[in-house]
PDB file of N, CA and C in Angstrom:
ATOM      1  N   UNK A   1       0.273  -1.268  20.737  1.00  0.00           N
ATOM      2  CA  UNK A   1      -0.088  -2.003  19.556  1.00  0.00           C
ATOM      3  C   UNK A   1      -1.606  -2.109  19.501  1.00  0.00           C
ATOM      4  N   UNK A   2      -2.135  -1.839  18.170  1.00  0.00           N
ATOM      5  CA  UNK A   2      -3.824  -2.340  18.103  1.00  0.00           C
ATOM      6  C   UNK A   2      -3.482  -3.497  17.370  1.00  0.00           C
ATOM      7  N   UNK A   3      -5.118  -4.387  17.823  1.00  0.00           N
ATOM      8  CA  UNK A   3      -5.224  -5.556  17.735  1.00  0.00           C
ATOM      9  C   UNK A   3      -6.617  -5.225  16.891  1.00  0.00           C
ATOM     10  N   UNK A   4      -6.789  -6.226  16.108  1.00  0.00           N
ATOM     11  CA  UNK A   4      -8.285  -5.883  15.090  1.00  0.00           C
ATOM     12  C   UNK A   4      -8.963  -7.643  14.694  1.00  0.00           C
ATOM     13  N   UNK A   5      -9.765  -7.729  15.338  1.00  0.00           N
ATOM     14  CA  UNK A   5     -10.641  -9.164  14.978  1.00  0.00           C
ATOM     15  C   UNK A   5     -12.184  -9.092  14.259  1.00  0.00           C
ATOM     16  N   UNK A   6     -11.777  -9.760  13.294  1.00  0.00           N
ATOM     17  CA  UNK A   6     -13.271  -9.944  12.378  1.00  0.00           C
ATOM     18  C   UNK A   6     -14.135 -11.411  12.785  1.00  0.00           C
ATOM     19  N   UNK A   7     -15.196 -10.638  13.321  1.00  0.00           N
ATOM     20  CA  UNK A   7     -16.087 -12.277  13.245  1.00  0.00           C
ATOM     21  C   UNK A   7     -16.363 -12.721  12.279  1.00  0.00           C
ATOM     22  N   UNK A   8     -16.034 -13.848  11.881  1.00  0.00           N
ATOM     23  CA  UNK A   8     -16.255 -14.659  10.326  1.00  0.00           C
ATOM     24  C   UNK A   8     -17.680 -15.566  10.796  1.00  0.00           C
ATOM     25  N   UNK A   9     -17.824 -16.029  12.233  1.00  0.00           N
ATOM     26  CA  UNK A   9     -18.601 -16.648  12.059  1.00  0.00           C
ATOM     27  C   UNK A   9     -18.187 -18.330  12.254  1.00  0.00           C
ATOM     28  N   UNK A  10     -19.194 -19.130  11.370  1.00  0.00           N
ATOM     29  CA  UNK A  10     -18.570 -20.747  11.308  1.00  0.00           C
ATOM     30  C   UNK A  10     -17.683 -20.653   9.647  1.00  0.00           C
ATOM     31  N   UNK A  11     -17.492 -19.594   9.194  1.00  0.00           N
ATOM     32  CA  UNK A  11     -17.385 -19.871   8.051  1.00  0.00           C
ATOM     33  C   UNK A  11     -15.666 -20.275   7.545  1.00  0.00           C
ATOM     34  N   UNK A  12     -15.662 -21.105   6.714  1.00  0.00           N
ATOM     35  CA  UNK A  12     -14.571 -21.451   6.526  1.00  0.00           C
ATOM     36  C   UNK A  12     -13.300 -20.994   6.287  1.00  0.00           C
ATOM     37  N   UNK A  13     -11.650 -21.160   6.808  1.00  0.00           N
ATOM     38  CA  UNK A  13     -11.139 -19.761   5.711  1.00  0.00           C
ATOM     39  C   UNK A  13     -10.584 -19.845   4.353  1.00  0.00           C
ATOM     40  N   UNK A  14     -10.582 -18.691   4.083  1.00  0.00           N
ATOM     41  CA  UNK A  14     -10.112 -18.595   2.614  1.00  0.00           C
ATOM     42  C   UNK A  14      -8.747 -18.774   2.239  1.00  0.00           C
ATOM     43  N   UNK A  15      -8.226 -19.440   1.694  1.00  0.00           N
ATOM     44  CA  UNK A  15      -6.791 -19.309   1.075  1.00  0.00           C
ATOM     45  C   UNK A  15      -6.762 -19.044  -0.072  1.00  0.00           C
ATOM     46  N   UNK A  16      -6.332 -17.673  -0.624  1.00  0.00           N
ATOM     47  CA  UNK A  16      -5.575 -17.809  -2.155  1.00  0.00           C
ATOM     48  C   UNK A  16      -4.271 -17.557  -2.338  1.00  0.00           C
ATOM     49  N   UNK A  17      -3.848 -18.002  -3.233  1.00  0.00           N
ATOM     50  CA  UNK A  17      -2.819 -18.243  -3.850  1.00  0.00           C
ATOM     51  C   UNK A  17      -2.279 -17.024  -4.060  1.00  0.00           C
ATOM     52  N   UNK A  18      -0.647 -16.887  -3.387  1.00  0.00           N
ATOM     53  CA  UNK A  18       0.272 -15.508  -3.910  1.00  0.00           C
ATOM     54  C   UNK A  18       0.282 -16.046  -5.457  1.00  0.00           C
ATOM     55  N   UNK A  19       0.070 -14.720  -6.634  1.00  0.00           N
ATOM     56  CA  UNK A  19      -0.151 -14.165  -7.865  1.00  0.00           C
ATOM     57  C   UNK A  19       1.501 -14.121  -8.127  1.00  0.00           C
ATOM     58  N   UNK A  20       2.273 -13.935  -9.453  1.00  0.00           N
ATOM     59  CA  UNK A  20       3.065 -13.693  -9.675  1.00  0.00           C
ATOM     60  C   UNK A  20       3.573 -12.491 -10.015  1.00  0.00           C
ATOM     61  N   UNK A  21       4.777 -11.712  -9.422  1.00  0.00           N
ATOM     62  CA  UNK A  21       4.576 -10.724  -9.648  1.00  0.00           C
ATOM     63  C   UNK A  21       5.648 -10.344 -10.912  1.00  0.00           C
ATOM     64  N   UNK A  22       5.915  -9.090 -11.502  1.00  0.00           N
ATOM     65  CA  UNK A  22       6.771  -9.059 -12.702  1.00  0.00           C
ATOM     66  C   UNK A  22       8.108  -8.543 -11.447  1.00  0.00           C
ATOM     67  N   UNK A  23       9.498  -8.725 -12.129  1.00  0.00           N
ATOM     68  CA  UNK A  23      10.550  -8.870 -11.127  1.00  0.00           C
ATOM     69  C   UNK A  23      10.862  -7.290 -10.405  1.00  0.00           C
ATOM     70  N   UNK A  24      10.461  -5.920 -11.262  1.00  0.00           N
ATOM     71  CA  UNK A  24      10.353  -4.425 -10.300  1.00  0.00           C
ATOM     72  C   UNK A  24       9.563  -4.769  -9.235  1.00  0.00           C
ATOM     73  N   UNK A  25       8.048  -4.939  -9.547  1.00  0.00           N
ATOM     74  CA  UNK A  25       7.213  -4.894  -8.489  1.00  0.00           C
ATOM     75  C   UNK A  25       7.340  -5.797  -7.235  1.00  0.00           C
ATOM     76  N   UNK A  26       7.935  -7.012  -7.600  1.00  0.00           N
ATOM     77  CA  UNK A  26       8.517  -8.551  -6.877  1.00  0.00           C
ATOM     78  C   UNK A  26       9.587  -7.355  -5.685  1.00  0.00           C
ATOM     79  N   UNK A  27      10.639  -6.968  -5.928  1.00  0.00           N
ATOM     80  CA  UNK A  27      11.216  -6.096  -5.424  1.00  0.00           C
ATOM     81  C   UNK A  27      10.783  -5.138  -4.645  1.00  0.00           C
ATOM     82  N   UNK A  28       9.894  -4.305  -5.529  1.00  0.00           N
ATOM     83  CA  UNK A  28       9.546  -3.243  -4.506  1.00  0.00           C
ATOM     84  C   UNK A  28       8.643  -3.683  -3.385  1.00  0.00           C
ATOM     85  N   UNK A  29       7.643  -5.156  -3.535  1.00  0.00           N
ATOM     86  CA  UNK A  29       6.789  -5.570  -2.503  1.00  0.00           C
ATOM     87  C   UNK A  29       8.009  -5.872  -1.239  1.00  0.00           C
ATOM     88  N   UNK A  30       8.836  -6.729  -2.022  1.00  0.00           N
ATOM     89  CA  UNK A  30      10.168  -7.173  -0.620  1.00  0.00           C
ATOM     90  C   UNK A  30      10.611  -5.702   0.014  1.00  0.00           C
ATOM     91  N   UNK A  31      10.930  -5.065  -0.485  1.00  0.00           N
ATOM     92  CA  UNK A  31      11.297  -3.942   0.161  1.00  0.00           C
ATOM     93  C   UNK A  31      10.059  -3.504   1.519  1.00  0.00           C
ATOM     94  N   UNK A  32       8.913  -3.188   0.646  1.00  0.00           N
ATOM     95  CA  UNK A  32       8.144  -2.749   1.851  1.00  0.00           C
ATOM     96  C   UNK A  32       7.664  -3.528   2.951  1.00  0.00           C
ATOM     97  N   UNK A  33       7.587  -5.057   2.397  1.00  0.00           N
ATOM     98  CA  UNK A  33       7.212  -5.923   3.710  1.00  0.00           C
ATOM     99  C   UNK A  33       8.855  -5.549   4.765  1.00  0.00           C
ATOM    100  N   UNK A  34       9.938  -5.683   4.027  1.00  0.00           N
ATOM    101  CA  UNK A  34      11.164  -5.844   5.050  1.00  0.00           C
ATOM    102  C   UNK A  34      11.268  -4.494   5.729  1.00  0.00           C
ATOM    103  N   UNK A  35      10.870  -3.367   5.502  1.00  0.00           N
ATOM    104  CA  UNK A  35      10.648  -2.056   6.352  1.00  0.00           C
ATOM    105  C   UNK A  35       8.966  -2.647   7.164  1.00  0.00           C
ATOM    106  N   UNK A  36       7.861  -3.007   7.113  1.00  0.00           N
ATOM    107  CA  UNK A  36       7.245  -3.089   7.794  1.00  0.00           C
ATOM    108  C   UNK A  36       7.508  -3.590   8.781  1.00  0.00           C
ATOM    109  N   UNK A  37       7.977  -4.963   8.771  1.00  0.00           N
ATOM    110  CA  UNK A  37       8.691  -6.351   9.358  1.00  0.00           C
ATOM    111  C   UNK A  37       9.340  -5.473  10.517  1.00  0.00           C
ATOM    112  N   UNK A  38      10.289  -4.653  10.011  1.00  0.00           N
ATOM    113  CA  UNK A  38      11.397  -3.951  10.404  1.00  0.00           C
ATOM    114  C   UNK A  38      10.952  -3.175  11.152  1.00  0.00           C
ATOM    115  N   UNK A  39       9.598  -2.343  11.290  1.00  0.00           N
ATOM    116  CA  UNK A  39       8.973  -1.140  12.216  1.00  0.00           C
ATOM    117  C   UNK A  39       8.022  -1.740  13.045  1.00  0.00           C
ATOM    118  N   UNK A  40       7.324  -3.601  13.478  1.00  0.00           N
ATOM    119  CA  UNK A  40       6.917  -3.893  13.914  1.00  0.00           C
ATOM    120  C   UNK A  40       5.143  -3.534  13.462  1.00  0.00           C
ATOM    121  N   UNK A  41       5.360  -3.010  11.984  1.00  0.00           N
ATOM    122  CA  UNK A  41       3.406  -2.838  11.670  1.00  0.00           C
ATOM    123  C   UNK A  41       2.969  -4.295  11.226  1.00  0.00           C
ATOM    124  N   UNK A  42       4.086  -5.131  10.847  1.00  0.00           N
ATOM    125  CA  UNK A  42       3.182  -6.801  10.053  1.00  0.00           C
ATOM    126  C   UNK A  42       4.306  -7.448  10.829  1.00  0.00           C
ATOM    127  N   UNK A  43       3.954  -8.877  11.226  1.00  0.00           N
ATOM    128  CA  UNK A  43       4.381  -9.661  11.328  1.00  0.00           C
ATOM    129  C   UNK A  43       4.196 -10.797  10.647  1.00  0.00           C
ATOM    130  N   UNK A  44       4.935 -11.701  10.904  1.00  0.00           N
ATOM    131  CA  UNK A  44       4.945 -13.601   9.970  1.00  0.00           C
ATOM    132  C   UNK A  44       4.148 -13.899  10.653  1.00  0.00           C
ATOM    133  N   UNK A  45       3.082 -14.873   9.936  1.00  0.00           N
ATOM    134  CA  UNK A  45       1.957 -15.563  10.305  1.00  0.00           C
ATOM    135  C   UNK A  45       2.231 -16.760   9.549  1.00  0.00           C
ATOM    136  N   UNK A  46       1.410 -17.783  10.448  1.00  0.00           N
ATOM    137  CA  UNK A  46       0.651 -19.133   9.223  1.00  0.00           C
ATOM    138  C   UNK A  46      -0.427 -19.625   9.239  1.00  0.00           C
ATOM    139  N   UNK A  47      -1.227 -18.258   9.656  1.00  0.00           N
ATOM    140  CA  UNK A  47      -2.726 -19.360  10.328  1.00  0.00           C
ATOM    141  C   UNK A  47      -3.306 -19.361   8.598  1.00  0.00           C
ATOM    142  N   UNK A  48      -4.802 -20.008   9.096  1.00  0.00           N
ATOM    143  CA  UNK A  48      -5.153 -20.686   7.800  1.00  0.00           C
ATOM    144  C   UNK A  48      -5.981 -19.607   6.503  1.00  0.00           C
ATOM    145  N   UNK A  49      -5.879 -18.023   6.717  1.00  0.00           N
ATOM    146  CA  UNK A  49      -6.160 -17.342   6.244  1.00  0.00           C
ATOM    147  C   UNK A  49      -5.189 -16.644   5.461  1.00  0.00           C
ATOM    148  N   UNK A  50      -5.645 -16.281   3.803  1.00  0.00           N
ATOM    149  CA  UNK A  50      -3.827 -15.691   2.937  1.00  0.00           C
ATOM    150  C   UNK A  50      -4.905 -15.260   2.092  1.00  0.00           C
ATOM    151  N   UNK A  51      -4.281 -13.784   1.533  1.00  0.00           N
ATOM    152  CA  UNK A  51      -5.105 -13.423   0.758  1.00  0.00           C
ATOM    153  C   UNK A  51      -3.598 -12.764  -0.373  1.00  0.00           C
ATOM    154  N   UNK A  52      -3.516 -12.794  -1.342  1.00  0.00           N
ATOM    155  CA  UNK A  52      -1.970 -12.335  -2.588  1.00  0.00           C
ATOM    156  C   UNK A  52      -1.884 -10.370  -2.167  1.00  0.00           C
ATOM    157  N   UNK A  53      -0.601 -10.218  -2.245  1.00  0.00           N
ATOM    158  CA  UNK A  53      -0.411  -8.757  -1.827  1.00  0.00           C
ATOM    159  C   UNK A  53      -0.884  -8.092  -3.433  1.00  0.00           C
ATOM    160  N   UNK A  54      -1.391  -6.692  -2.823  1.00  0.00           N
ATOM    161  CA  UNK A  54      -1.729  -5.676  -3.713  1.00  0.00           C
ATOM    162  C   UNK A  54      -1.055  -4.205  -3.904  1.00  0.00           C
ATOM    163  N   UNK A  55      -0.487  -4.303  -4.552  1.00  0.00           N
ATOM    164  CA  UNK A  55       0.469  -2.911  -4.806  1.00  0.00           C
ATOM    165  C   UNK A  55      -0.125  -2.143  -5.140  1.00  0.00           C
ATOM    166  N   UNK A  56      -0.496  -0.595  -4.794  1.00  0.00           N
ATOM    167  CA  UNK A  56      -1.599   0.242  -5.113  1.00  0.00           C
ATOM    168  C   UNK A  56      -0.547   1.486  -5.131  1.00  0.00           C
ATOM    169  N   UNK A  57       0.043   2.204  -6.147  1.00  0.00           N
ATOM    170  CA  UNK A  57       0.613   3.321  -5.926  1.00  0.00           C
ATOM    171  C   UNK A  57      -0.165   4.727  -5.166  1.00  0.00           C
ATOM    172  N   UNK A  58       0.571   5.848  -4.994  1.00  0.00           N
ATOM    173  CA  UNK A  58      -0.474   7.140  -4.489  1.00  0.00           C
ATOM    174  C   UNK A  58      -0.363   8.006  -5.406  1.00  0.00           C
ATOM    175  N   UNK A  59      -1.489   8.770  -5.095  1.00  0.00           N
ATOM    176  CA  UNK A  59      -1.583   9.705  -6.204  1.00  0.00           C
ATOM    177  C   UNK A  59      -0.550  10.635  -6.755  1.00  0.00           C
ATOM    178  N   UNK A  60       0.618  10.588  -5.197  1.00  0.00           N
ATOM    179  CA  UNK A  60       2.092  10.993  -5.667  1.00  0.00           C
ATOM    180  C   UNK A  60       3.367  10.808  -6.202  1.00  0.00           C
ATOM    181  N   UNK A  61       2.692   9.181  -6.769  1.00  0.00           N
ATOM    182  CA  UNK A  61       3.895   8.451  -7.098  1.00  0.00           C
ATOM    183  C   UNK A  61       4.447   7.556  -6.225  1.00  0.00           C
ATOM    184  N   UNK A  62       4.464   7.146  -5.445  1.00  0.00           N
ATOM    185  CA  UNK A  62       5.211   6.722  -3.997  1.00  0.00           C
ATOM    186  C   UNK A  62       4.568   5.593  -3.908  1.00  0.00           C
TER     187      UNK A  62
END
């Protein structure tokens, strides 16, 4: 497993707010977190840092 740490410094953290998503994309995000979840690349967190997921298709569709 890699491990990856950013020095922030003293600086405070950021929380924003999960965005709403429309109910396909709502879906297709669950899908890919529950295969990530599922292959051990993300895990559940609660520390005090959240930033809203970003769905970015590829240039192949996928």
């Amino acid at each position: 497993m890699t491990q990856h740490g950013i020095n922030t410094g003293n600086h405070p953290p950021i929380k924003q707010y999960p965005r709403r998503l429309p109910l396909a994309k709502k879906e297709e995000a669950g899908r890919l977190v529950k295969e990530m979840v599922d292959n051990g690349i993300i895990e559940e967190s609660s520390g005090p840092w959240a930033s809203p997921i970003a769905l970015v298709k590829k240039k192949d569709g996928s």
